[in-house]
Each structure stands twice: as C-alpha cells, then as structure tokens.
N, C-alpha and C. Protein backbone atom coordinates (compact mmCIF):
# COMPACT_ATOMS: atom_id res chain seq x y z
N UNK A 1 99.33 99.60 77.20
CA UNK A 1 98.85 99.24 78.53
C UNK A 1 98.62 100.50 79.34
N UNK A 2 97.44 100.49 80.45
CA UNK A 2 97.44 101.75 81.11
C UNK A 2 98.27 102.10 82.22
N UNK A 3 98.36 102.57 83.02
CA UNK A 3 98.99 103.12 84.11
C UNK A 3 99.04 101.88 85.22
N UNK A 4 97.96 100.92 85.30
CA UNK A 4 97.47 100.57 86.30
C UNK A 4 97.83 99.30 86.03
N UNK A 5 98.05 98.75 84.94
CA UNK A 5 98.22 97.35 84.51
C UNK A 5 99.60 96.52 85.22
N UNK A 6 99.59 95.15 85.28
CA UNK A 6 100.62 94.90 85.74
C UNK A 6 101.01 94.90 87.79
N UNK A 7 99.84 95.34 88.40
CA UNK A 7 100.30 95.81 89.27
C UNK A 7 99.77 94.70 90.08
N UNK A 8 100.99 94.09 91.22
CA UNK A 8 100.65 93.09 91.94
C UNK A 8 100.09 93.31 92.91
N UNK A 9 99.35 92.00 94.03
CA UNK A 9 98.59 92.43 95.29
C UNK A 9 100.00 93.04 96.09
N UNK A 10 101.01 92.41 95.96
CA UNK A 10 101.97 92.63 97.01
C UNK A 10 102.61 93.99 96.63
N UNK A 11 102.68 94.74 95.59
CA UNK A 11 103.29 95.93 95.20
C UNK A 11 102.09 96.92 96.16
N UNK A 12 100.50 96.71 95.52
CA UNK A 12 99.62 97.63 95.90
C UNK A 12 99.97 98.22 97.64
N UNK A 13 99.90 96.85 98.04
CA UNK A 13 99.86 96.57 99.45
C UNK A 13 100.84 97.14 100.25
N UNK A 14 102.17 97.52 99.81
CA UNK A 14 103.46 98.09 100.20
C UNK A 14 103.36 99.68 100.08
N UNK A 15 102.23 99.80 98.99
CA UNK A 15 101.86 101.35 98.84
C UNK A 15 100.95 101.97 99.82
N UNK A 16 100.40 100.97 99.61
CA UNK A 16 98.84 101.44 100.61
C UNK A 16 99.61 101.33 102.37
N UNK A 17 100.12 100.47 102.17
CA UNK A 17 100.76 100.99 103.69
C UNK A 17 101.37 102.05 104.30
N UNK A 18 102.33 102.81 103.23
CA UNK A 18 102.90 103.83 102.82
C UNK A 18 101.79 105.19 103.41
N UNK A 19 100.67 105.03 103.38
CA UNK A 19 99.58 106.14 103.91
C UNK A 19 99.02 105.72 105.14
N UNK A 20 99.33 104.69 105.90
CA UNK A 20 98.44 104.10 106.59
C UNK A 20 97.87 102.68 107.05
N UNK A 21 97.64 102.38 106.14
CA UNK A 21 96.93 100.89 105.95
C UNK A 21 97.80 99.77 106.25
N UNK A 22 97.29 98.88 106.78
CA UNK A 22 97.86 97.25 107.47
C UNK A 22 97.01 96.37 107.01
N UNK A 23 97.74 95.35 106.90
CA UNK A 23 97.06 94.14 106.20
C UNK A 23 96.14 93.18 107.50
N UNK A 24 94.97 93.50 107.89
CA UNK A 24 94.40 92.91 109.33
C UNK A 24 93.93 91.49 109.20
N UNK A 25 93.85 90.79 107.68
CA UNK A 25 93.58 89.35 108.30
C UNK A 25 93.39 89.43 106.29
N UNK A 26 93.07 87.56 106.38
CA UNK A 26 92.88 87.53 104.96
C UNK A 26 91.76 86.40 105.09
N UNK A 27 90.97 86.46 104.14
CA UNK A 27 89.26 85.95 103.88
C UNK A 27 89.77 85.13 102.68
N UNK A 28 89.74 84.11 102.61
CA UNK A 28 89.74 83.03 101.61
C UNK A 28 91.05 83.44 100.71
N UNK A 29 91.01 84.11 99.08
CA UNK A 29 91.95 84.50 98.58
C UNK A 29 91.78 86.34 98.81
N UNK A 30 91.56 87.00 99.62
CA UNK A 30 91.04 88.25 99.44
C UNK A 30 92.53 88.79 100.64
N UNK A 31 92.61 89.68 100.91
CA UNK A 31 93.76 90.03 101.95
C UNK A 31 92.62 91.48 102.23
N UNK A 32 92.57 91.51 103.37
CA UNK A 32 92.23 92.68 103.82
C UNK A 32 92.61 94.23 104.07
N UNK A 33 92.47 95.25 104.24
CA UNK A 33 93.44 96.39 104.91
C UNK A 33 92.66 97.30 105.42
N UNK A 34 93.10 97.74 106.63
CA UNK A 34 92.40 98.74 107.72
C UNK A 34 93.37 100.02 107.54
N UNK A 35 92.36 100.84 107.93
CA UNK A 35 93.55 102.59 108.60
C UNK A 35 92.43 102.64 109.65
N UNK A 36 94.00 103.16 111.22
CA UNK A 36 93.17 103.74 111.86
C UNK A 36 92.79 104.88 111.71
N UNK A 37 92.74 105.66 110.66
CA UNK A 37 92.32 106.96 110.58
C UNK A 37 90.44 107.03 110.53
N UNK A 38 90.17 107.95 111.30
CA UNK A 38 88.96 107.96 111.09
C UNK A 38 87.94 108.29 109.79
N UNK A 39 87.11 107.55 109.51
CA UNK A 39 86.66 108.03 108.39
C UNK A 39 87.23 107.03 107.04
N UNK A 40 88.21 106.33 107.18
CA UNK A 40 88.91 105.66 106.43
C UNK A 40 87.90 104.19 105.97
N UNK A 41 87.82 103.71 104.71
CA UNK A 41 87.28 102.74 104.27
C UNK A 41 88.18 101.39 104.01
N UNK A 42 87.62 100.72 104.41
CA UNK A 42 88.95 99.49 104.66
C UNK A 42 88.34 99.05 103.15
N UNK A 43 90.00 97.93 102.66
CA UNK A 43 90.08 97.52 101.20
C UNK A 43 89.99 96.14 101.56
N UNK A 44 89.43 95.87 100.02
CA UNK A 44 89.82 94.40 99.80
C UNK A 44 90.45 93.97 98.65
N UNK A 45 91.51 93.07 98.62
CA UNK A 45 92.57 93.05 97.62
C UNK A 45 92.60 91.60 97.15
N UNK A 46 92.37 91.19 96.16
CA UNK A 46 92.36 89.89 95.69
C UNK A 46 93.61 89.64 95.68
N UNK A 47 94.43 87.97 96.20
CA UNK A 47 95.36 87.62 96.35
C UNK A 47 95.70 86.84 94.67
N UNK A 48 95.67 87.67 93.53
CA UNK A 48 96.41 87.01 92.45
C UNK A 48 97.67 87.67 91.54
N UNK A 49 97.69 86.89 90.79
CA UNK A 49 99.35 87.44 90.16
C UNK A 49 98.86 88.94 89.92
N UNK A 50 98.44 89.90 89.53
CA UNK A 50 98.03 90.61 88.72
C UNK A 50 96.37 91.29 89.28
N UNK A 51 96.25 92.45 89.40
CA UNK A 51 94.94 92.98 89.85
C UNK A 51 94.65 93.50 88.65
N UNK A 52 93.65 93.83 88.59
CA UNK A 52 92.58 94.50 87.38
C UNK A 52 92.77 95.90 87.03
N UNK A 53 92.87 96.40 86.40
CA UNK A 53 93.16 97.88 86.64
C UNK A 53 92.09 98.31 87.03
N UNK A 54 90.44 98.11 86.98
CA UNK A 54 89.99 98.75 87.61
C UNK A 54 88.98 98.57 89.09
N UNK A 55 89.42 97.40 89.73
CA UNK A 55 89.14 97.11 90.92
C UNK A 55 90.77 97.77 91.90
N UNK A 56 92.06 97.90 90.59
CA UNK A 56 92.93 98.92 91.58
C UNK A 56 92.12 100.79 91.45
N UNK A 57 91.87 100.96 90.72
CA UNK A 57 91.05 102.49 90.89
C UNK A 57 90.19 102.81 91.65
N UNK A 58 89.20 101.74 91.47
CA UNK A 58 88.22 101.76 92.98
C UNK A 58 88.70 102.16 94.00
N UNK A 59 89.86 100.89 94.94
CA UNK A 59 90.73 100.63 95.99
C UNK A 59 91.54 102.21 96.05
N UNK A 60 91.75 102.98 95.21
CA UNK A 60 93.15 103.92 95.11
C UNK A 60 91.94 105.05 95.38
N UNK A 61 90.31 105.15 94.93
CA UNK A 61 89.45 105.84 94.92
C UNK A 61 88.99 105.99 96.27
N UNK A 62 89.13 104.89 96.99
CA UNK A 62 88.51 104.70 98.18
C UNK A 62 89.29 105.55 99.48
N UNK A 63 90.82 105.50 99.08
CA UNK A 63 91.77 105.78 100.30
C UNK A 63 91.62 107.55 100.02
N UNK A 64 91.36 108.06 99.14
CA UNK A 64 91.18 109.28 98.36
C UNK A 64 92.33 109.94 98.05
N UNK A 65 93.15 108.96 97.56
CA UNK A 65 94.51 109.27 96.58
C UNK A 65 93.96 109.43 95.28
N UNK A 66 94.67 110.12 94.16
CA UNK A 66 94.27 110.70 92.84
C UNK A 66 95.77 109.05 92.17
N UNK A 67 94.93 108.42 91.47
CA UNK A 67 96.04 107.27 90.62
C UNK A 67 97.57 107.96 90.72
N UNK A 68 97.46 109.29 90.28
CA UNK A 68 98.91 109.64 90.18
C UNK A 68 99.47 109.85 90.98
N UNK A 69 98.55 110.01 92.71
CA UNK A 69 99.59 110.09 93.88
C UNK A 69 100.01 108.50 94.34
N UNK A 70 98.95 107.63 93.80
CA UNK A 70 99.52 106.24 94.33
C UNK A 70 100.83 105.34 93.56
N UNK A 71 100.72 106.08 91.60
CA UNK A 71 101.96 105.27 90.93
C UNK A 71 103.29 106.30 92.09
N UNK A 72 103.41 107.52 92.36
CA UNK A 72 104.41 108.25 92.49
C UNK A 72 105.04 107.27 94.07
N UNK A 73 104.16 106.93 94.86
CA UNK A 73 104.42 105.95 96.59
C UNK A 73 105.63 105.07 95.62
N UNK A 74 106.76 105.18 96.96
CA UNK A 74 107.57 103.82 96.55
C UNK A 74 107.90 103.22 97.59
C-alpha cells in the first residue's frame, strides 16, 4: 500500500487544520475547507470511509505541502 492509502476524511481534515484550514460548510457529501491566508486554494474533501490516494495528493498539492510534510502533521 502507498503512503496515502487508508487515510480518512476526518484524519485529513485534523491535518489540514493543523496549517490553517477550517471546515466552512459542507455541499451534499463533499465537506469544504478555507485558509484565510492569502493566495490559499480552498479544498474539497469527499465525506467517505476512505479517500483515494490520489485526489489526497492533489488536496496536499494544492495547500503546497510536499506528502511528506502532511504524513509527518499530527
């Protein structure tokens, strides 16, 4: 399995906050997340058991963390 596998909306979401990001509303099964930092690209996080590994790379691509600074967030 890769690095990325396994990883829940609610784990991601505890990370990504960790830099910034808040969960600002949720769209059907999708959960949203904002930074007020400027320049920052807001995410969208599918609400299921399990994310994709690579719609989490995108998301981890977007905040401009390198994968290995986001497994290291606890």
């Amino acid at each position: 399995m890769g690095k990325l596998a396994n990883v829940s909306p609610r784990e991601a979401i505890k990370k990504f906050q960790k830099i910034g990001y808040y969960v600002n509303h949720q769209t059907g099964s999708h959960i949203i997340l904002y930074n007020d930092k400027p320049g920052s690209l807001p995410l969208s996080l599918p609400n299921h058991k399990e994310l994709a590994p690579g719609l989490l790379k995108a998301q981890i691509k977007r905040t401009g963390l390198t994968i290995e600074e986001f497994l290291h967030l606890k």
